[in-house]
Protein backbone atom coordinates (compact mmCIF):
# COMPACT_ATOMS: atom_id res chain seq x y z
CA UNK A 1 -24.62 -10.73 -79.40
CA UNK A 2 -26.95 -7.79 -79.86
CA UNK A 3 -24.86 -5.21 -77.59
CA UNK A 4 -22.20 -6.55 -79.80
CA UNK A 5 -23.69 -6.00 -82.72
CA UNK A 6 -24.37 -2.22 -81.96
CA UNK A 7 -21.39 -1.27 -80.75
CA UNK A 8 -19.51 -2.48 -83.55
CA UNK A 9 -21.81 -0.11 -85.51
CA UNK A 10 -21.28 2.89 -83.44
CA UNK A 11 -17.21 2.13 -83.39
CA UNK A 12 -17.43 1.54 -87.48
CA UNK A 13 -20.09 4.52 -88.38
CA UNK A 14 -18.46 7.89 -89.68
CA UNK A 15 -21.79 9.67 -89.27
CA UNK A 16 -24.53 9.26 -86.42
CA UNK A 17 -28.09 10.12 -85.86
CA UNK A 18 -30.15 9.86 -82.74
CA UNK A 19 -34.14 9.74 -83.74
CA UNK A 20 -37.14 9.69 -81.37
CA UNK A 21 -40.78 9.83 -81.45
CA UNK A 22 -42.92 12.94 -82.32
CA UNK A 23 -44.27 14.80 -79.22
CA UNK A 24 -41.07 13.89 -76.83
CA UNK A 25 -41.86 13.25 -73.43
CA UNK A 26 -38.29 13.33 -70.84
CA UNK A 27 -37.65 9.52 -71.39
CA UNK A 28 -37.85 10.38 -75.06
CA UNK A 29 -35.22 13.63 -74.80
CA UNK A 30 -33.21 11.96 -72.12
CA UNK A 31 -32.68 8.92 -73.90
CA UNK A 32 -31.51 11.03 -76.60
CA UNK A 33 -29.12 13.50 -74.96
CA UNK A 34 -27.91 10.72 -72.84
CA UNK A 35 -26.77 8.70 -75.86
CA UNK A 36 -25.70 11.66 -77.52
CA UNK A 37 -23.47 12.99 -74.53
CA UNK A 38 -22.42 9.17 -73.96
CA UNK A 39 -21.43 8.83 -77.77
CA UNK A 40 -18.95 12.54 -77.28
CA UNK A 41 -17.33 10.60 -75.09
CA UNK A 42 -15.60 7.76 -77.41
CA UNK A 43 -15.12 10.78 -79.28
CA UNK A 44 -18.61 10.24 -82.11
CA UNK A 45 -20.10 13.08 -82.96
CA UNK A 46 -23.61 12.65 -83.36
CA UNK A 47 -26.79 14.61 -84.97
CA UNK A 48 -29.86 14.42 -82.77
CA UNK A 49 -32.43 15.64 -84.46
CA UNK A 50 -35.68 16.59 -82.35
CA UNK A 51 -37.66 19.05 -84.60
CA UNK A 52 -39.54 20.16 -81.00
CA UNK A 53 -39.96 19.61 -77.28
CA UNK A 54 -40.70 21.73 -74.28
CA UNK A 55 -38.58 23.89 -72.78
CA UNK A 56 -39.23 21.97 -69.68
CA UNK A 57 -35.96 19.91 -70.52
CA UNK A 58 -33.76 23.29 -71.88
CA UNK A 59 -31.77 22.55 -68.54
CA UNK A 60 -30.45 19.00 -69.99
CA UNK A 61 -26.86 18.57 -70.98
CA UNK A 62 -26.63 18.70 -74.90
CA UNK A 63 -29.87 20.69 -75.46
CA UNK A 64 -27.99 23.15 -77.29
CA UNK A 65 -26.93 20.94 -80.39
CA UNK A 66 -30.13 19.42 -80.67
CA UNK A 67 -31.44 20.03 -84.60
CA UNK A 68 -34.59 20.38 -86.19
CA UNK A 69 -33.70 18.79 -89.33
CA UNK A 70 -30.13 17.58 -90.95
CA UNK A 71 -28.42 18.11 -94.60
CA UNK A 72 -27.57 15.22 -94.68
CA UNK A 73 -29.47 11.96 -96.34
CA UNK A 74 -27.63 8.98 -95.72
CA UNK A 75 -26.29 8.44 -92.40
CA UNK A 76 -24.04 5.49 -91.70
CA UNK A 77 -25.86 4.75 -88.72
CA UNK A 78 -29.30 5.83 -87.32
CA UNK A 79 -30.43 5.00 -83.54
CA UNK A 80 -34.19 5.16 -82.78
CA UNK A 81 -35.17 5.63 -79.16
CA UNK A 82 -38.11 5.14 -77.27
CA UNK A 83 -40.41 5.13 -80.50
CA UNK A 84 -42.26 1.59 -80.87
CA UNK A 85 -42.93 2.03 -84.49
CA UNK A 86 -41.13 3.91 -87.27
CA UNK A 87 -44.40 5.90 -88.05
CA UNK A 88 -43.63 7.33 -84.95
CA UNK A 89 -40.49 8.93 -86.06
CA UNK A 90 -43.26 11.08 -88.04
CA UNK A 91 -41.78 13.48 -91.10
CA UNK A 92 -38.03 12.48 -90.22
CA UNK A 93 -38.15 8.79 -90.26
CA UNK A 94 -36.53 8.99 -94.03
CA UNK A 95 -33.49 10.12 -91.68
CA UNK A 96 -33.68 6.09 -90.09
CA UNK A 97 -34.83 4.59 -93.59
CA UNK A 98 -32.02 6.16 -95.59
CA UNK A 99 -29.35 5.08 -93.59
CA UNK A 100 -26.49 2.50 -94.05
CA UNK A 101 -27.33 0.78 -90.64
CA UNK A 102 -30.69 1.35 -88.19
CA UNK A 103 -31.12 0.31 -84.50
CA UNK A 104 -33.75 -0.11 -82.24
CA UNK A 105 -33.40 1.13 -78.63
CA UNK A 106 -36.78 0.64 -76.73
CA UNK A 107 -39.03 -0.57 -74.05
CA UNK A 108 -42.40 -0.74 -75.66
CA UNK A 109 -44.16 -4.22 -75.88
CA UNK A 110 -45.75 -3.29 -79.46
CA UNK A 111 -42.20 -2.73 -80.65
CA UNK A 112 -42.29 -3.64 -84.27
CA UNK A 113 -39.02 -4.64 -84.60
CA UNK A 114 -38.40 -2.22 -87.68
CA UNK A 115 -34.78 -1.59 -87.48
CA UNK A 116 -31.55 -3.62 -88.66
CA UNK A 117 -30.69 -4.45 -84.92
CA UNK A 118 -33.61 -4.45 -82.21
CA UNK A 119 -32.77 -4.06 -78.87
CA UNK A 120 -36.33 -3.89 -77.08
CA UNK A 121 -37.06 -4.93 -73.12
CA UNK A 122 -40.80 -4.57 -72.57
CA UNK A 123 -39.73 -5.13 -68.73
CA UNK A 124 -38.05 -2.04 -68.08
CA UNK A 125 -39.67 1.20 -67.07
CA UNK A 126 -38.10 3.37 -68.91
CA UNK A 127 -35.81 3.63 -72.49
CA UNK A 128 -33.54 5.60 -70.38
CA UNK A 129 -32.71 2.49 -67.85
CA UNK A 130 -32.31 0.40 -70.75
CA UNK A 131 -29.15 2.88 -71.70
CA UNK A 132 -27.59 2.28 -68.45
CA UNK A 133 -27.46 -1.04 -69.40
CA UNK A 134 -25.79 -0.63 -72.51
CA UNK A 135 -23.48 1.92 -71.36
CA UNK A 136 -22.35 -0.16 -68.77
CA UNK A 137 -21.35 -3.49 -70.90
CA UNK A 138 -19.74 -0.78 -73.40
CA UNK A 139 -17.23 0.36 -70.69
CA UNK A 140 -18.69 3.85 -71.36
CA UNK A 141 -18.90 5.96 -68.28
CA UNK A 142 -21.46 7.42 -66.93
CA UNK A 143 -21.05 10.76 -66.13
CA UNK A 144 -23.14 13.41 -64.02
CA UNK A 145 -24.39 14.79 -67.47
CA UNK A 146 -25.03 11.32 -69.13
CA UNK A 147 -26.67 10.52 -66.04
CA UNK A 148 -28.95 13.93 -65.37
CA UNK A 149 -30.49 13.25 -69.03
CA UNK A 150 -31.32 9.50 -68.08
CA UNK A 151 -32.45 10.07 -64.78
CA UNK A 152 -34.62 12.51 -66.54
CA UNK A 153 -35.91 9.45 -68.67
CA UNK A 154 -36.46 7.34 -65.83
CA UNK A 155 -38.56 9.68 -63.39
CA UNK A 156 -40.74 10.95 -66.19
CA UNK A 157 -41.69 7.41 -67.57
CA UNK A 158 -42.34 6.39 -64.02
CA UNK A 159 -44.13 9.05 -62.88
CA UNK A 160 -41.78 9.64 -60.14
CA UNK A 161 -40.97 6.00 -59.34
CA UNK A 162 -45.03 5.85 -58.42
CA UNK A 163 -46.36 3.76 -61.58
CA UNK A 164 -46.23 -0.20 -60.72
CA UNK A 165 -43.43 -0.89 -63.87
CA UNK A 166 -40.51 0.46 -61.40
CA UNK A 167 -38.74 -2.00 -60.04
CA UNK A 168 -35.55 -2.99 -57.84
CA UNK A 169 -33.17 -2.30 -60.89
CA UNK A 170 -34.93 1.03 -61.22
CA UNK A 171 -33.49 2.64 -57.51
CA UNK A 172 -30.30 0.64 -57.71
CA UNK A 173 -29.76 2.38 -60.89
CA UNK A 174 -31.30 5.63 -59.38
CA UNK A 175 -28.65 4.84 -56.43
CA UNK A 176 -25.45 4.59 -59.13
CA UNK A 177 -26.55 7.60 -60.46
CA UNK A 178 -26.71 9.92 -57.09
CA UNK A 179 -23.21 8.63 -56.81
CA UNK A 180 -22.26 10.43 -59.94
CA UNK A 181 -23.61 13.50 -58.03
CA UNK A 182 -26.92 13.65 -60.56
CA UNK A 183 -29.35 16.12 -58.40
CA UNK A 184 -32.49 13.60 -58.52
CA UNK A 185 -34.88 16.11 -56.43
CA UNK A 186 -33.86 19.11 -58.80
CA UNK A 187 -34.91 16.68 -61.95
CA UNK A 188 -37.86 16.12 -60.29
CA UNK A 189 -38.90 19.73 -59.35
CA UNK A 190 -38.40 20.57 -63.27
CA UNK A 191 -39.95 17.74 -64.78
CA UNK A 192 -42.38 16.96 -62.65
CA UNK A 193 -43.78 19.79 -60.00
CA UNK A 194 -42.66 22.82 -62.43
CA UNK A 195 -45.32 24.03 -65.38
CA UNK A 196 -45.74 27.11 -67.42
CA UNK A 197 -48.76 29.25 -67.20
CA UNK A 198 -49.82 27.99 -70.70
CA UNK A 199 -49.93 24.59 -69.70
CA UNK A 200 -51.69 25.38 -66.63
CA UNK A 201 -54.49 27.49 -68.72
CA UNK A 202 -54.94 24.31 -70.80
CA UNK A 203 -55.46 21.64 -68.32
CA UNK A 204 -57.73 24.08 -66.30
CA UNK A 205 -60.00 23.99 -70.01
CA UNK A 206 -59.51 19.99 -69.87
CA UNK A 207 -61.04 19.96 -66.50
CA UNK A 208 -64.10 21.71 -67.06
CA UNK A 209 -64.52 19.45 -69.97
CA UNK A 210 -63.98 16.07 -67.75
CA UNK A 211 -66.76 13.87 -68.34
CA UNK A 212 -67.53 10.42 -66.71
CA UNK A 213 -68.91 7.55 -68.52
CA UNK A 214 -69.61 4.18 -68.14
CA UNK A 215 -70.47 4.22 -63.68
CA UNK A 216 -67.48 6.87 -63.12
CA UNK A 217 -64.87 4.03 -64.57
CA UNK A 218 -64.09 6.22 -67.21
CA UNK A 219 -63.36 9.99 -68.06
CA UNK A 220 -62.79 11.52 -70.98
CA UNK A 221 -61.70 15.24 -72.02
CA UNK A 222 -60.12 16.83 -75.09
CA UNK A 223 -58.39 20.19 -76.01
CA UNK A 224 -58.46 21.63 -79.34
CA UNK A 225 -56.46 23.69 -81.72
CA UNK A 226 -58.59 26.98 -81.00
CA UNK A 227 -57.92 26.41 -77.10
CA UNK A 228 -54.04 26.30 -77.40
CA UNK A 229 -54.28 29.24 -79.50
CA UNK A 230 -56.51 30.75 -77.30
CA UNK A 231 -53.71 30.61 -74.54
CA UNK A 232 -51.00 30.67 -76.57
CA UNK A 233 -49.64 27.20 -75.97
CA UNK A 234 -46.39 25.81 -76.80
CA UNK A 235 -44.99 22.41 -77.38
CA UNK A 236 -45.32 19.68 -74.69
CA UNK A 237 -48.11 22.19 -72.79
CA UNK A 238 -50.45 19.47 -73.06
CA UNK A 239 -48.39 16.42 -71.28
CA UNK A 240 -50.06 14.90 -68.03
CA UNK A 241 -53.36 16.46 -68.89
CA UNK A 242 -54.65 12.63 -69.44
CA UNK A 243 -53.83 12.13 -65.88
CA UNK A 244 -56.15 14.35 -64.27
CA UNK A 245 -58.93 11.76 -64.71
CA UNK A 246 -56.48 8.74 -63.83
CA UNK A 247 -56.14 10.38 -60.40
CA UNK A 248 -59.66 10.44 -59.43
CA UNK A 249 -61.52 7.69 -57.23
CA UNK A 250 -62.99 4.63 -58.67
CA UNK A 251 -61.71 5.75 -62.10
CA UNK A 252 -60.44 2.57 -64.30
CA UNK A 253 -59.20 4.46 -67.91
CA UNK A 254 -58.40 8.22 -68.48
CA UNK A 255 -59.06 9.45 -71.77
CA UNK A 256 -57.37 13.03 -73.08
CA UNK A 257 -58.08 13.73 -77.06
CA UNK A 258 -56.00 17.16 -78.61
CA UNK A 259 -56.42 18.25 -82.11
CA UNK A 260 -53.94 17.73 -83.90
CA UNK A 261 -52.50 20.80 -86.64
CA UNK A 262 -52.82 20.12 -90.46
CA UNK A 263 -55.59 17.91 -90.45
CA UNK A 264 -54.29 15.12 -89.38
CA UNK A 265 -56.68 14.07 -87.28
CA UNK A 266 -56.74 13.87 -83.30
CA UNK A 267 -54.28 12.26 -80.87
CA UNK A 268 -55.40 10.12 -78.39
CA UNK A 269 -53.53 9.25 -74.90
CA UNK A 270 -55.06 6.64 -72.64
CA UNK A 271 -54.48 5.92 -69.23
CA UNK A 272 -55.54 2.83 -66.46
CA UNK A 273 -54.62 2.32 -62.94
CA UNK A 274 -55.48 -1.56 -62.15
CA UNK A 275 -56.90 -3.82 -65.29
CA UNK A 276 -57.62 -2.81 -68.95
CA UNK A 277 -54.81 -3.00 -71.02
CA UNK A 278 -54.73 -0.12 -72.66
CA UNK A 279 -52.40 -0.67 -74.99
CA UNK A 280 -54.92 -3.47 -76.85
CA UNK A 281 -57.55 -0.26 -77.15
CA UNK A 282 -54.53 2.03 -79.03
CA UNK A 283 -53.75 -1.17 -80.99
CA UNK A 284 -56.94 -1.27 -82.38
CA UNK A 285 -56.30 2.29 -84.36
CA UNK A 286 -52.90 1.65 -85.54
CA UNK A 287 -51.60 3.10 -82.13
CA UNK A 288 -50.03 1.00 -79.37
CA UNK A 289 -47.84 1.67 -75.46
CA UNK A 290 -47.63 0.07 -72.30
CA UNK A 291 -50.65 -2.08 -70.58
CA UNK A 292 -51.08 1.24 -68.47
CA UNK A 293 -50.07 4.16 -70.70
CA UNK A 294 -50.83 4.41 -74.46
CA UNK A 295 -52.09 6.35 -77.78
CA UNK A 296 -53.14 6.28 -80.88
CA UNK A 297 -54.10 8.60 -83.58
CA UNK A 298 -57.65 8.82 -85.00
CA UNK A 299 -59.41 10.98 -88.06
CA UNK A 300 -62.67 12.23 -87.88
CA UNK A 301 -64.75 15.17 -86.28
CA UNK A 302 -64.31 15.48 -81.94
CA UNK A 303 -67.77 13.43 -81.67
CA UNK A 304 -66.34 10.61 -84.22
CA UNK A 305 -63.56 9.99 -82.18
CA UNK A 306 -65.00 10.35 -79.05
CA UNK A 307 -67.64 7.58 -80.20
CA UNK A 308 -64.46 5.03 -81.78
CA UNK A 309 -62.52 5.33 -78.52
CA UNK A 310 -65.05 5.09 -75.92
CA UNK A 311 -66.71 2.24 -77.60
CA UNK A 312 -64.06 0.23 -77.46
CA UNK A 313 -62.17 1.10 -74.11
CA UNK A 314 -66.22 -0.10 -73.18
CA UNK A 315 -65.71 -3.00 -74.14
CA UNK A 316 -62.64 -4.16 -71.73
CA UNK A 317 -64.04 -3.04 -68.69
CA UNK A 318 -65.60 -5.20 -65.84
């Protein structure tokens, strides 16, 4: 009833927007460009507005029409993807509130449930595999551009089909798409093994920050606004920076803290390989994610923070 639902939407709406959260990771920009491309072909025309992103996914189909902001106020239909709550949508969530119609594509078990139509499955690995689904049961087909921007999704938000939410659906999926002649080692090399010398400059600062707490079950690290000026940074140089602690022995949580511009306090991004939920510790500041990947945002001065978020990520570990 709820595919239903949403595709009578899309088939009744005059004018479309595609939303996502701030800070886009690939599942977040493929999810969008794959709906987008996917719309263009029952012949919608829809406005994705994603204000920034890194240039890391410039080689997706669709890139090209992608807007920082929109004229207009009142769309007859707005499609949120891969954002758990509409605070996420950030300065352009008006764009989803104003609108005749909202839905909710995502995969996030905090998923408020904040649009007219929710379709959220916790279970899948990705908001990109999700779209397969609903491509599929629309009769909409997938092409090798619709499918290059999810696979994009889907190997980002898995790390690579390594993290433990990938599962059988995930590489028969994977499988339908290599069929439509999507490149999946290509994607990978870009999104994955490819960074800019800015990025690389900041995660070499996070390193020599890396401290570890609590018997070496935790590290934590951070990156200001002065440091990504200092190398000249641009947007998304920061992602997988709260890995670099995840990946070390007999490490349980991976903490990475950046400074976020206009005082608005710090972002946090949390990490476990076996047991805490993380996603309970973002909770607790308004935040929220998946058991193994999550983030919040948190005011105060560096120390502050740090004291808030160790404290409590303390407090679920064995």
């Amino acid at each position: 009833m709820t595919l239903d639902s949403i595709l009578e939407e899309i088939n009744k709406a005059e004018s479309i927007v595609i939303l996502t959260h701030e800070n886009p990771d690939g599942d977040a920009v493929g999810s969008s460009l794959a709906l987008y491309n996917a719309l263009k072909e029952i012949g919608k025309n829809a406005d994705v507005i994603i204000p920034e992103y890194s240039r890391c996914f410039q080689f997706l189909p669709g890139t090209e029409n992608i807007k920082k902001e929109s004229n207009i106020e009142n769309y007859d239909l707005a499609i949120s993807l891969d954002a758990a709550t509409i605070k996420m949508l950030s300065t352009w969530a008006h764009y989803f509130e104003n609108a005749k119609c909202s839905i909710v594509i995502d995969h996030h078990g905090t998923n408020t449930m904040y649009g007219d139509i929710n379709f959220v499955n916790p279970d899948s690995p990705a908001c990109a595999q999700i779209l397969i689904v609903l491509l599929n049961y629309f009769n909409i087909e997938i092409t090798k551009d619709i499918g290059t921007c999810i696979l994009t999704g889907i190997i980002t938000d898995t790390g690579g089909f390594k993290y433990s939410g990938t599962n059988v659906e995930t590489f028969e999926f994977v499988a339908e798409l290599l069929n439509k002649g999507v490149n999946v080692s290509k994607i990978y090399r870009r999104v994955l093994e490819t960074t800019t010398r800015t990025s690389f400059e900041l995660r070499r600062i996070a390193e020599t920050r890396l401290e570890f707490l609590f018997d070496n079950k935790v590290t934590f690290t951070y990156i200001t606004l002065d440091d990504e000026e200092s190398v000249h940074s641009e947007t998304g140089d920061h992602e997988g920076i709260v890995n670099i602690g995840k990946c070390i022995e007999d490490v349980e949580v991976s903490i990475f803290v950046r400074e976020l511009k206009d005082n608005r306090g710090w972002k946090v991004s949390l990490r476990s390989n076996e047991y805490v939920n993380v996603s309970d510790v973002a909770l607790l500041f308004g935040g929220g994610g998946h058991p193994r990947a999550a983030g919040c945002n948190i005011q105060g001065d560096m120390n502050t923070v740090k004291e808030k978020i160790i404290n409590e990520v303390k407090a679920y570990l064995k």
